[in-house]
N, C-alpha and C. Protein backbone atom coordinates (compact mmCIF):
# COMPACT_ATOMS: atom_id res chain seq x y z
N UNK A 1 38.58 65.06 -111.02
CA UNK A 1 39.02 65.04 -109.65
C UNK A 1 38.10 64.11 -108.86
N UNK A 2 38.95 63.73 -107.85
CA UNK A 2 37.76 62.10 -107.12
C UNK A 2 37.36 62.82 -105.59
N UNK A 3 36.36 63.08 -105.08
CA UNK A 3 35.99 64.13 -104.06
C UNK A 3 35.42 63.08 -102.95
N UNK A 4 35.67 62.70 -101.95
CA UNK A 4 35.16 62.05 -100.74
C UNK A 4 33.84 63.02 -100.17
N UNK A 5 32.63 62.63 -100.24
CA UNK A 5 31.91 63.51 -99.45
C UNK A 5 31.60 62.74 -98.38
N UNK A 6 31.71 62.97 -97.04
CA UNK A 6 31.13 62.63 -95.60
C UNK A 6 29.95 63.21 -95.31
N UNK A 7 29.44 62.45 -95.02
CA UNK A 7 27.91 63.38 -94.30
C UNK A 7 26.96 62.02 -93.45
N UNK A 8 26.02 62.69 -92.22
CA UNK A 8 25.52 61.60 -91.46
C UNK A 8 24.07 62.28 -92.37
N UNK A 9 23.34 61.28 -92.34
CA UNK A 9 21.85 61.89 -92.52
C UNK A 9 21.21 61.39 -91.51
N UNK A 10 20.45 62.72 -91.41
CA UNK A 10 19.47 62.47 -90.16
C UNK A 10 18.13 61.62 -90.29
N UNK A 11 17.52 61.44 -88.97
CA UNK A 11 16.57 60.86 -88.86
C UNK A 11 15.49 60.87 -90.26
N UNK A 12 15.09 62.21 -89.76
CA UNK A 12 14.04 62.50 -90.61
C UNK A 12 14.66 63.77 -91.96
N UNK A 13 14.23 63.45 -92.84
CA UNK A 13 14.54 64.11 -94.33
C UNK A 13 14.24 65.58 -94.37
N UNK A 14 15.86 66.16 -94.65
CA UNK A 14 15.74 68.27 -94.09
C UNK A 14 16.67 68.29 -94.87
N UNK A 15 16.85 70.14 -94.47
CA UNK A 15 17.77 70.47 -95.56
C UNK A 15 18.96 70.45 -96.10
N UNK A 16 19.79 69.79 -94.91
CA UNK A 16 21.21 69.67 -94.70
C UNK A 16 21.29 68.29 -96.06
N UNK A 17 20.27 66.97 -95.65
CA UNK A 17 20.69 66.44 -96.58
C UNK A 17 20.28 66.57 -97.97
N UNK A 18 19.52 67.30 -97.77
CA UNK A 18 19.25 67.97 -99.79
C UNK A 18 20.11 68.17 -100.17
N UNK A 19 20.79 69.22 -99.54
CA UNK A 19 22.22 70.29 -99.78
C UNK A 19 22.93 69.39 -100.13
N UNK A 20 23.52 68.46 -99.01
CA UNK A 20 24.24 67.61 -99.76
C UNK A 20 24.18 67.07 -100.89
N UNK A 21 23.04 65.95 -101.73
CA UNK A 21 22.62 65.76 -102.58
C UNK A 21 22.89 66.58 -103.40
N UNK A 22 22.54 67.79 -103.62
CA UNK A 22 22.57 68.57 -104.71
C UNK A 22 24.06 69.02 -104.69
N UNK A 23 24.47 68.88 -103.82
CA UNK A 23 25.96 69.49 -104.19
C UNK A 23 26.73 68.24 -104.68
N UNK A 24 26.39 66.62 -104.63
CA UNK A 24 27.10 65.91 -104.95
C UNK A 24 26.74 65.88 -106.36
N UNK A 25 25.27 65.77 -106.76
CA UNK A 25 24.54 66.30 -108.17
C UNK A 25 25.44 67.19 -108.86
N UNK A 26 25.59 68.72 -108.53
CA UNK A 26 26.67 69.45 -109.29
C UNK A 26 27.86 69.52 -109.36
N UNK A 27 29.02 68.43 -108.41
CA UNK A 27 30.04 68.00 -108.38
C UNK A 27 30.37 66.88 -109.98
N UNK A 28 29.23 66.30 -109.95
CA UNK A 28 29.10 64.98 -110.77
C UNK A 28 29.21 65.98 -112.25
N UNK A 29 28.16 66.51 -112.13
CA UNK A 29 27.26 67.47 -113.49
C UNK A 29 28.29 68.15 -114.13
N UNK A 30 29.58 68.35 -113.30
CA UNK A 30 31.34 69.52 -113.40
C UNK A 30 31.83 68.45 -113.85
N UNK A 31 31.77 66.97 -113.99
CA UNK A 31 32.64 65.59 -114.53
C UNK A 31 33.70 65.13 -113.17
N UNK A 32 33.47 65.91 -112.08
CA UNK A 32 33.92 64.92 -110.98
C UNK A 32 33.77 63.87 -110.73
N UNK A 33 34.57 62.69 -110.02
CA UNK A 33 34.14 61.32 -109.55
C UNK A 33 33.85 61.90 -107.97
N UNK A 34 32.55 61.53 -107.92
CA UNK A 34 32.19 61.51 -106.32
C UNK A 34 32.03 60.57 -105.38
N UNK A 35 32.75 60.33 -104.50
CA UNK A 35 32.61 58.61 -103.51
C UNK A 35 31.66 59.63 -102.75
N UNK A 36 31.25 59.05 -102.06
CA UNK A 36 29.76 58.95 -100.93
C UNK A 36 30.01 58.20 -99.73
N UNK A 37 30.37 58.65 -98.82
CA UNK A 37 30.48 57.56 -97.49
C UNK A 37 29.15 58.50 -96.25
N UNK A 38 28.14 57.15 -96.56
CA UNK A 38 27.18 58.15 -95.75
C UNK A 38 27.00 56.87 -94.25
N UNK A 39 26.60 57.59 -93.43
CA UNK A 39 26.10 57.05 -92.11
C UNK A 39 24.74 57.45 -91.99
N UNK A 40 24.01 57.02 -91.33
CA UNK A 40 22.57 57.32 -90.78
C UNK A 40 22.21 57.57 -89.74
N UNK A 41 21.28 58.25 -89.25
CA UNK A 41 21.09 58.45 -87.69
C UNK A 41 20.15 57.20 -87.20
N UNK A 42 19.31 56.83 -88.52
CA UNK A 42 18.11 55.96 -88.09
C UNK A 42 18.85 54.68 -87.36
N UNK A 43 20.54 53.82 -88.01
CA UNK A 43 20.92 53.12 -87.41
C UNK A 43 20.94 52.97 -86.04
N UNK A 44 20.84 54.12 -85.01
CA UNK A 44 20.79 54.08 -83.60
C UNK A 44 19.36 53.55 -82.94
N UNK A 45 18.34 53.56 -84.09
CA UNK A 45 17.11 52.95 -83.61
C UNK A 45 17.33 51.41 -83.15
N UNK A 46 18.25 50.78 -83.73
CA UNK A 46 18.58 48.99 -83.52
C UNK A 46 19.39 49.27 -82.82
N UNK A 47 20.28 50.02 -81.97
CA UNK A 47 21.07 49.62 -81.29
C UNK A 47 20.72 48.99 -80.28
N UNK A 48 21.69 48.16 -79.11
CA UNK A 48 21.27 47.51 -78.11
C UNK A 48 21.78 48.36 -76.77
N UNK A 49 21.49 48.58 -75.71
CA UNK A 49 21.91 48.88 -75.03
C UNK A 49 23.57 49.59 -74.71
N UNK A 50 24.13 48.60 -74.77
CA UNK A 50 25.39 48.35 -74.77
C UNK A 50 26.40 49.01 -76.59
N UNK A 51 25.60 48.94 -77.35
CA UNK A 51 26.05 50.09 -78.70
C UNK A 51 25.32 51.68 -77.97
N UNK A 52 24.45 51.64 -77.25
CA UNK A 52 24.11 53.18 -77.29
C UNK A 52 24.97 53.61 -76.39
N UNK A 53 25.77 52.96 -75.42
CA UNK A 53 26.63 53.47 -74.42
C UNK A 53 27.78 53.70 -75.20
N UNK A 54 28.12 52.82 -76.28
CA UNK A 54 29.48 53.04 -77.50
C UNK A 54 29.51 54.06 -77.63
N UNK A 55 28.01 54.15 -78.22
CA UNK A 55 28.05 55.31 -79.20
C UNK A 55 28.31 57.08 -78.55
N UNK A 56 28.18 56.99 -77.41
CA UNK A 56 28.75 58.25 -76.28
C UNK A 56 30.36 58.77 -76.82
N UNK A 57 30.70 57.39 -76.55
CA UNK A 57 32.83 57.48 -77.29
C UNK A 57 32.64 57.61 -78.76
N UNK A 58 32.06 57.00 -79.51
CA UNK A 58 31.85 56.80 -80.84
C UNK A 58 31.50 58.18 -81.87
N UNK A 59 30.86 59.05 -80.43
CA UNK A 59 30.34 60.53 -81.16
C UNK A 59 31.76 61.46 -81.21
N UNK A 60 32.66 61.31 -80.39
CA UNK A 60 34.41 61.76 -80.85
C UNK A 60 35.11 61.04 -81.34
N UNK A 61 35.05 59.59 -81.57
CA UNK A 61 36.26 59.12 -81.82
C UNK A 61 35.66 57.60 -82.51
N UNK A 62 35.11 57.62 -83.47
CA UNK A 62 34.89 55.97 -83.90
C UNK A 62 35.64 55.19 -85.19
N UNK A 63 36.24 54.14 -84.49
CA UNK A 63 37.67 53.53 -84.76
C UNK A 63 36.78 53.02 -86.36
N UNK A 64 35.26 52.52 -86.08
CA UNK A 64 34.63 52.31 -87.55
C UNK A 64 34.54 52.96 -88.67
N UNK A 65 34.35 54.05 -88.23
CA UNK A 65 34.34 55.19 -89.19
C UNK A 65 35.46 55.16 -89.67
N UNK A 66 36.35 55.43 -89.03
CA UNK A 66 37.72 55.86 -89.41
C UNK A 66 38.50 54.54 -90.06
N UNK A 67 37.82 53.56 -89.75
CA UNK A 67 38.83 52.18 -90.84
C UNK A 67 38.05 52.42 -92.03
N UNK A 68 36.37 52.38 -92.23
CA UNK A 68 35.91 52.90 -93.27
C UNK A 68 36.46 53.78 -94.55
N UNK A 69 36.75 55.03 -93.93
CA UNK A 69 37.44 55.89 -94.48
C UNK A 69 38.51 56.05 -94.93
N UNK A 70 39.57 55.07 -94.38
CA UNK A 70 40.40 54.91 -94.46
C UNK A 70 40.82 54.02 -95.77
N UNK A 71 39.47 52.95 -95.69
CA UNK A 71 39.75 52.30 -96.87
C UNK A 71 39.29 52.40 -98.19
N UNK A 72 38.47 53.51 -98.36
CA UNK A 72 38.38 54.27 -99.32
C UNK A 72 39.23 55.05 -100.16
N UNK A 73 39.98 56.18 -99.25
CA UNK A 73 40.77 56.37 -99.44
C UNK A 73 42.49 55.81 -100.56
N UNK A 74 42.41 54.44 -99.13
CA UNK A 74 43.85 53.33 -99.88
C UNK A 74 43.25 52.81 -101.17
């Protein structure tokens, strides 16, 4: 079975993204195919002004993400 996992990782390294990890680890370890579509939080450190105001709309609704995903998917 081919499993999409989503997940943002945060700044700094905790438990949420272990969890993840290890659950993509025992997805794999079962003979699943696992895609990985990860985002980062650290990316908001480069933003410019004008992306951190995006990113306000971007935290409900980002058209990037979602073509991303999308083309994974197709």
């Amino acid at each position: 079975m081919k499993i999409l996992v989503i997940h943002n990782k945060y700044r700094y390294k905790g438990g949420e993204n272990t969890v993840v990890q290890a659950e993509i680890n025992l997805l794999e370890n079962y003979g699943h195919t696992v895609i990985p579509y990860m985002r980062d939080s650290r990316e908001i450190a480069n933003f410019t002004f004008k992306e951190r105001l995006q990113l306000l709309r971007d935290t409900l609704w980002s058209e990037q993400t979602y073509a991303d995903i999308d083309n994974i998917i197709a």
